[in-house]
N, C-alpha and C. Protein backbone atom coordinates (compact mmCIF):
# COMPACT_ATOMS: atom_id res chain seq x y z
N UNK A 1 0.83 -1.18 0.00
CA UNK A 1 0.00 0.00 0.00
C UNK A 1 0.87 1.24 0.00
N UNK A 2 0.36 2.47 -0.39
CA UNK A 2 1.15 3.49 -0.42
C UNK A 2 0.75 4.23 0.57
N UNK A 3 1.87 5.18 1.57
CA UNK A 3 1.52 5.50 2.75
C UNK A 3 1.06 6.79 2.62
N UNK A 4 0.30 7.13 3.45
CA UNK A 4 -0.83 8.57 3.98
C UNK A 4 0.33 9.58 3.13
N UNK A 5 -0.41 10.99 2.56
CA UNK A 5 0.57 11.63 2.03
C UNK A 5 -0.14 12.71 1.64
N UNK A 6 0.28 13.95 0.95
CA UNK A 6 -0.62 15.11 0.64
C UNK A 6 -0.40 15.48 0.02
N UNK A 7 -1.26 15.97 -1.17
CA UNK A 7 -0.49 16.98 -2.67
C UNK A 7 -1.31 18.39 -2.74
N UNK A 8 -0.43 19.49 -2.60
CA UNK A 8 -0.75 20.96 -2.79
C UNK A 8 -0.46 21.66 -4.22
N UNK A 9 -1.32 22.72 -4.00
CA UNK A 9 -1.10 23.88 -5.11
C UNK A 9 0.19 24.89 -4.66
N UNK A 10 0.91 25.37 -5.55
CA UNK A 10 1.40 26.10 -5.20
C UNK A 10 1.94 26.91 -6.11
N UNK A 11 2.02 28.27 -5.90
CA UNK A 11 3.30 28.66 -7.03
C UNK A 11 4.08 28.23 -8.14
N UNK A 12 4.23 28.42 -9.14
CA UNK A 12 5.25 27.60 -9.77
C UNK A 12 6.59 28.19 -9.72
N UNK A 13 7.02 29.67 -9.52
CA UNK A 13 8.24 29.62 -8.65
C UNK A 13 8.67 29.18 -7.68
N UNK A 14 7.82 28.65 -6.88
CA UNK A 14 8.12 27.91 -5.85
C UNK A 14 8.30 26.35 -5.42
N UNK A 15 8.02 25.52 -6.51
CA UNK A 15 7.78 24.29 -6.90
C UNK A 15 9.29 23.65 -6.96
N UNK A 16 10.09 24.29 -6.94
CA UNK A 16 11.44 23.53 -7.84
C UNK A 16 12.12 22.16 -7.06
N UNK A 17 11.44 20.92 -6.27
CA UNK A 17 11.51 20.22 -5.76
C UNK A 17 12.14 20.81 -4.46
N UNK A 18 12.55 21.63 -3.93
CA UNK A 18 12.79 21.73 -2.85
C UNK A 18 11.82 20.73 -1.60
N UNK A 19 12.54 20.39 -0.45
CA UNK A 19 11.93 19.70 0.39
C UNK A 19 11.43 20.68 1.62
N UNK A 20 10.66 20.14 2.20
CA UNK A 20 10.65 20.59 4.02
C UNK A 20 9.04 20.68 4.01
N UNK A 21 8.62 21.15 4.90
CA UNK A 21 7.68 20.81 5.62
C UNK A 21 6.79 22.40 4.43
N UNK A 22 7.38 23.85 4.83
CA UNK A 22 6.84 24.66 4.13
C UNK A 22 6.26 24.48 2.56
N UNK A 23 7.33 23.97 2.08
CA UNK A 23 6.60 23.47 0.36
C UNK A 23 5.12 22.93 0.35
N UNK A 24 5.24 21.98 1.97
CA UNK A 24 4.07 21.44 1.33
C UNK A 24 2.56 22.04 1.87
N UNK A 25 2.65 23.13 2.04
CA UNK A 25 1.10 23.81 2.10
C UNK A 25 0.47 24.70 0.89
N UNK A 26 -0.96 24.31 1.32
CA UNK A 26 -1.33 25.03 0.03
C UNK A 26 -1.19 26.57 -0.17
N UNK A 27 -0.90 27.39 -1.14
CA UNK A 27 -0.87 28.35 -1.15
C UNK A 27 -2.44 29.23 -1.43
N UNK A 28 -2.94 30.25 -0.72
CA UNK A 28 -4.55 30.56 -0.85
C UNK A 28 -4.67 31.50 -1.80
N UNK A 29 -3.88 31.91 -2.73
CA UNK A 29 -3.77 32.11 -3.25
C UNK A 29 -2.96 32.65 -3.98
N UNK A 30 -2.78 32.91 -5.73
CA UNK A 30 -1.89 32.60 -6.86
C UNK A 30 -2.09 33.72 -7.82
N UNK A 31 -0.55 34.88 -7.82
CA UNK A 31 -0.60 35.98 -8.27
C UNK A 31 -0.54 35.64 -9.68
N UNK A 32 0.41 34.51 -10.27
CA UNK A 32 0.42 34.48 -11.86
C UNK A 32 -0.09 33.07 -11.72
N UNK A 33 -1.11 33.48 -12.88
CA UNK A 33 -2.32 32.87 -13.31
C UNK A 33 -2.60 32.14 -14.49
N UNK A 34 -1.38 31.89 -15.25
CA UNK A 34 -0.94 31.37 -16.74
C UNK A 34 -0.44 29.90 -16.34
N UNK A 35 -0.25 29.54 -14.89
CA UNK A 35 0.60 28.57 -14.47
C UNK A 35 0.01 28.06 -13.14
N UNK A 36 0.33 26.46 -12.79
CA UNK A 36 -0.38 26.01 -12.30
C UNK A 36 0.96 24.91 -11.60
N UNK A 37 1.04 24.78 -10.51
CA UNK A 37 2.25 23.95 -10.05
C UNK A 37 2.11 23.04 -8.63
N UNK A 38 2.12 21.62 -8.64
CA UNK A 38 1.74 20.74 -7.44
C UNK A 38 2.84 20.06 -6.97
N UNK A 39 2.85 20.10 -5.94
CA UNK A 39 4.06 19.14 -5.13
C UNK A 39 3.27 18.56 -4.40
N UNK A 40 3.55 16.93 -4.11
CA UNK A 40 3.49 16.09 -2.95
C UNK A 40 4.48 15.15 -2.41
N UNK A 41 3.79 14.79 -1.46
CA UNK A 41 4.75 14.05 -0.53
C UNK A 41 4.06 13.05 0.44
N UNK A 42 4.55 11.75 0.86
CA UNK A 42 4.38 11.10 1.70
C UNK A 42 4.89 10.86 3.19
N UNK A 43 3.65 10.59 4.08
CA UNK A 43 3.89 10.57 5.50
C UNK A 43 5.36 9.96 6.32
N UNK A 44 5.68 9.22 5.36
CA UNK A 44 7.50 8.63 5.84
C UNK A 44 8.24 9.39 5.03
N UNK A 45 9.37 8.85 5.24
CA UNK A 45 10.53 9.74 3.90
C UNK A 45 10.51 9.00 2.95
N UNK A 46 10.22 8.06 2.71
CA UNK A 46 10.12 7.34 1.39
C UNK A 46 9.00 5.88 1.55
N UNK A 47 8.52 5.64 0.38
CA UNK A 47 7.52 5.13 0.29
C UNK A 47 8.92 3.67 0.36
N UNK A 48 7.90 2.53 0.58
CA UNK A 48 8.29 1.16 0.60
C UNK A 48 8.89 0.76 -0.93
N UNK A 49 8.63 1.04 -1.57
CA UNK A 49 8.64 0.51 -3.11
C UNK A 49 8.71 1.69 -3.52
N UNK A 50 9.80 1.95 -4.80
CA UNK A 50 9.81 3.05 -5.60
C UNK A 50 8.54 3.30 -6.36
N UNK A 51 8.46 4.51 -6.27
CA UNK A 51 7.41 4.85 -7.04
C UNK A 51 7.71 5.90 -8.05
N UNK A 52 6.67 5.70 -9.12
CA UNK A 52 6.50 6.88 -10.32
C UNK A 52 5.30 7.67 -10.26
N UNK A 53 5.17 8.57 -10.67
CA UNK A 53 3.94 9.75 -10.19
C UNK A 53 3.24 10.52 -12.04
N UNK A 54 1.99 10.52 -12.00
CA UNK A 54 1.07 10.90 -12.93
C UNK A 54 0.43 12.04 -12.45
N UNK A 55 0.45 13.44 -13.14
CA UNK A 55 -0.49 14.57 -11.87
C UNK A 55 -1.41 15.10 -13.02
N UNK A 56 -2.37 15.86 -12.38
CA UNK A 56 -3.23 16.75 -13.30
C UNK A 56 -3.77 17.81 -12.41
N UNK A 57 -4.46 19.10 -13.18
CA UNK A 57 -5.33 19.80 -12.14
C UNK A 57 -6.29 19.94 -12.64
N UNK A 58 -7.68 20.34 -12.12
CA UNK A 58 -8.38 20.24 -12.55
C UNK A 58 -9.61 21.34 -11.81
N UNK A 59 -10.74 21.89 -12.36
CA UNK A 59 -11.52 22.47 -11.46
C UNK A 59 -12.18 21.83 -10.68
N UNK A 60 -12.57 22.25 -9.33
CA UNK A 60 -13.34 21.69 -8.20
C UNK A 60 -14.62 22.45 -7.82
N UNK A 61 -15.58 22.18 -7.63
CA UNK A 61 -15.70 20.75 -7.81
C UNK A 61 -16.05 19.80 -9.26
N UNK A 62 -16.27 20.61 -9.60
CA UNK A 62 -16.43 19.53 -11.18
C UNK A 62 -15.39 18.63 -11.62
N UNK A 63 -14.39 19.10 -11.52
CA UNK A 63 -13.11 18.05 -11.69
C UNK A 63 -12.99 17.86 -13.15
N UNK A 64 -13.69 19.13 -13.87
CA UNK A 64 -13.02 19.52 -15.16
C UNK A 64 -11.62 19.38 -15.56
N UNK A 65 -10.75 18.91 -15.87
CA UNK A 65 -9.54 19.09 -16.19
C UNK A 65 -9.10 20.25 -16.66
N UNK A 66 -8.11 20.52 -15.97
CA UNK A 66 -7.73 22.15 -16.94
C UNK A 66 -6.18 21.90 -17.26
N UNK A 67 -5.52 20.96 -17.18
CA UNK A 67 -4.14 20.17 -17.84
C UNK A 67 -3.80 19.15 -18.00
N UNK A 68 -3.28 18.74 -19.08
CA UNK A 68 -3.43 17.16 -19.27
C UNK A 68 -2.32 16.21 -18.64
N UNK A 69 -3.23 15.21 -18.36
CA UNK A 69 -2.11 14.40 -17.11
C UNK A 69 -0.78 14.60 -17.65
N UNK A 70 0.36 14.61 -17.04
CA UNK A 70 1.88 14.70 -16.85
C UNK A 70 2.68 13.34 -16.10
N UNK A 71 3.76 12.84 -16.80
CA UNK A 71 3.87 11.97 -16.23
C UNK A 71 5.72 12.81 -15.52
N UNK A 72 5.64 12.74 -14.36
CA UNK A 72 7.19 13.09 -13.63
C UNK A 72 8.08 12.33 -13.26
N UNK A 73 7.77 11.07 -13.37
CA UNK A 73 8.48 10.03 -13.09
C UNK A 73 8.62 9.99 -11.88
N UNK A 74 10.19 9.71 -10.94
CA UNK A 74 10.19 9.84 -9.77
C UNK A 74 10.04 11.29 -9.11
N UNK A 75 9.90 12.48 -9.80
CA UNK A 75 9.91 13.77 -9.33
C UNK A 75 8.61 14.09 -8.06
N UNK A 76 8.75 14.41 -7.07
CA UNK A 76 7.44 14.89 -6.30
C UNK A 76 6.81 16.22 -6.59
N UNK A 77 7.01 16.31 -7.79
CA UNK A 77 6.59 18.26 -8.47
C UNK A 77 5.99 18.37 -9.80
N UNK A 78 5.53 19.08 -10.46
CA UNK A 78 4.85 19.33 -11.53
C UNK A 78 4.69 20.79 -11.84
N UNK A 79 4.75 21.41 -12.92
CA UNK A 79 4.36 22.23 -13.53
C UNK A 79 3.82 22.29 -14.80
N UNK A 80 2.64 23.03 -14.43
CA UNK A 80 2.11 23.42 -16.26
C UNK A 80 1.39 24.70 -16.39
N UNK A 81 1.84 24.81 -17.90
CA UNK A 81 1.87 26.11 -18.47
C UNK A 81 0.23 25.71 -18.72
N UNK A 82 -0.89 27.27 -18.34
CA UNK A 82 -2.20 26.93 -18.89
C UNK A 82 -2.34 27.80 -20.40
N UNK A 83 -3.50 26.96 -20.94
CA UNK A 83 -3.78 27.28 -21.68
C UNK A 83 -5.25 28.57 -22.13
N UNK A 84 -5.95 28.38 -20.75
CA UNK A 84 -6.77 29.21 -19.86
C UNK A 84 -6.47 29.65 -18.59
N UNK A 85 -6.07 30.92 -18.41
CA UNK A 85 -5.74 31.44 -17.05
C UNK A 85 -6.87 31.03 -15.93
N UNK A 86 -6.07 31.09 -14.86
CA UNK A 86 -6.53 30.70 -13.39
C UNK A 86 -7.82 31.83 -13.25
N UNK A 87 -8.91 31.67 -12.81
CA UNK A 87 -10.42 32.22 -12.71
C UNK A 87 -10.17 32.76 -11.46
N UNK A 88 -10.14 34.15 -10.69
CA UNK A 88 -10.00 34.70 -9.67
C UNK A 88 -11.55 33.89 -9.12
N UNK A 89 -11.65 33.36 -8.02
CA UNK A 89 -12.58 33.11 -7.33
C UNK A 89 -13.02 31.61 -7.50
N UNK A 90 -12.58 30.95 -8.29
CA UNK A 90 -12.37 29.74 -8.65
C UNK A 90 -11.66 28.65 -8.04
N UNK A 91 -12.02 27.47 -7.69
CA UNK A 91 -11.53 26.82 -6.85
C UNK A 91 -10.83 25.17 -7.85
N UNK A 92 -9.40 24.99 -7.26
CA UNK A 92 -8.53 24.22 -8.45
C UNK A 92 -8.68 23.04 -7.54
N UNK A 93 -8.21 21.80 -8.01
CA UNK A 93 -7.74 20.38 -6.80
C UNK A 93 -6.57 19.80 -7.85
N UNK A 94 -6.06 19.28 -7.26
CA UNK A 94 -4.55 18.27 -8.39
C UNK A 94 -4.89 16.71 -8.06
N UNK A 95 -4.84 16.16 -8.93
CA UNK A 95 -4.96 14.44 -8.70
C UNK A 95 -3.47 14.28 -9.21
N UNK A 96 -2.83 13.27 -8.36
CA UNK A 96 -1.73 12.46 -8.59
C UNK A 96 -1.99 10.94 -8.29
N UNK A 97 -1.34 10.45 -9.17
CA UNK A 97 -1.54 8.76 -9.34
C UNK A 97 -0.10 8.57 -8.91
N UNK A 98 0.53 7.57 -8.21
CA UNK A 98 1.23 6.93 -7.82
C UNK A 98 1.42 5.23 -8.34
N UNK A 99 2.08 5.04 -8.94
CA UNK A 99 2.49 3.84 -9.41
C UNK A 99 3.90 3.08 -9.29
N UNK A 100 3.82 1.96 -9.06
CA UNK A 100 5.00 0.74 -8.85
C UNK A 100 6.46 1.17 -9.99
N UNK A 101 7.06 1.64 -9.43
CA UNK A 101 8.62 1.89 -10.75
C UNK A 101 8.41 0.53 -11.45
C-alpha cells in the first residue's frame, strides 16, 4: 500500500523540488495565473517501493480538467503552463496517481 501523504497547489516559482515541511502547504492564493504547479509528498521519507507519479489539475468541484495528465516520473513536483488562465474566485484540486517503478 502506499503510505498517507498530501499533494498541494502552489506557485510555480516555488515548486522547484525543494523539500521541508513549508513546500508542502497550500498556497490561498496565486498571483500568476498562466501557471499552475503541485508538489506532494508522503507521510514517511520514502515510500516502501519506488514509485513513479502521474499529476493533473483540474476544477473543483467539477473536476473539469484544466491540464493534461503529466507523467514526472520519480519527481514529487509538476508544472504546467495553462492554456486558460486561473479564474479569480475559482476553486482548483490536483490528482496524482502513484504507481510501482
Amino acid at each position: 500500500t502506499v503510505p498517507d501523504g498530501v499533494a498541494v497547489i502552489v506557485p510555480a516559482a516555488s515548486v522547484d523540488g525543494a523539500a521541508g515541511e513549508a513546500s508542502y502547504r497550500h498556497f490561498p492564493s496565486q498571483a500568476v495565473t498562466d501557471t499552475i504547479a503541485a508538489t506532494w509528498q508522503f507521510s514517511q521519507s520514502s515510500p516502501p517501493v519506488p514509485l513513479t507519479y502521474t499529476w493533473y489539475a483540474a476544477e473543483w468541484p467539477s473536476n473539469v480538467s484544466i491540464t493534461a495528465p503529466e507523467a514526472t516520473g520519480e519527481w514529487t513536483w509538476g508544472i504546467a503552463q495553462l492554456q486558460t488562465p486561473l479564474v479569480p474566485g475559482k476553486s482548483y484540486a490536483v490528482h496524482v496517481t502513484a504507481r510501482n517503478a
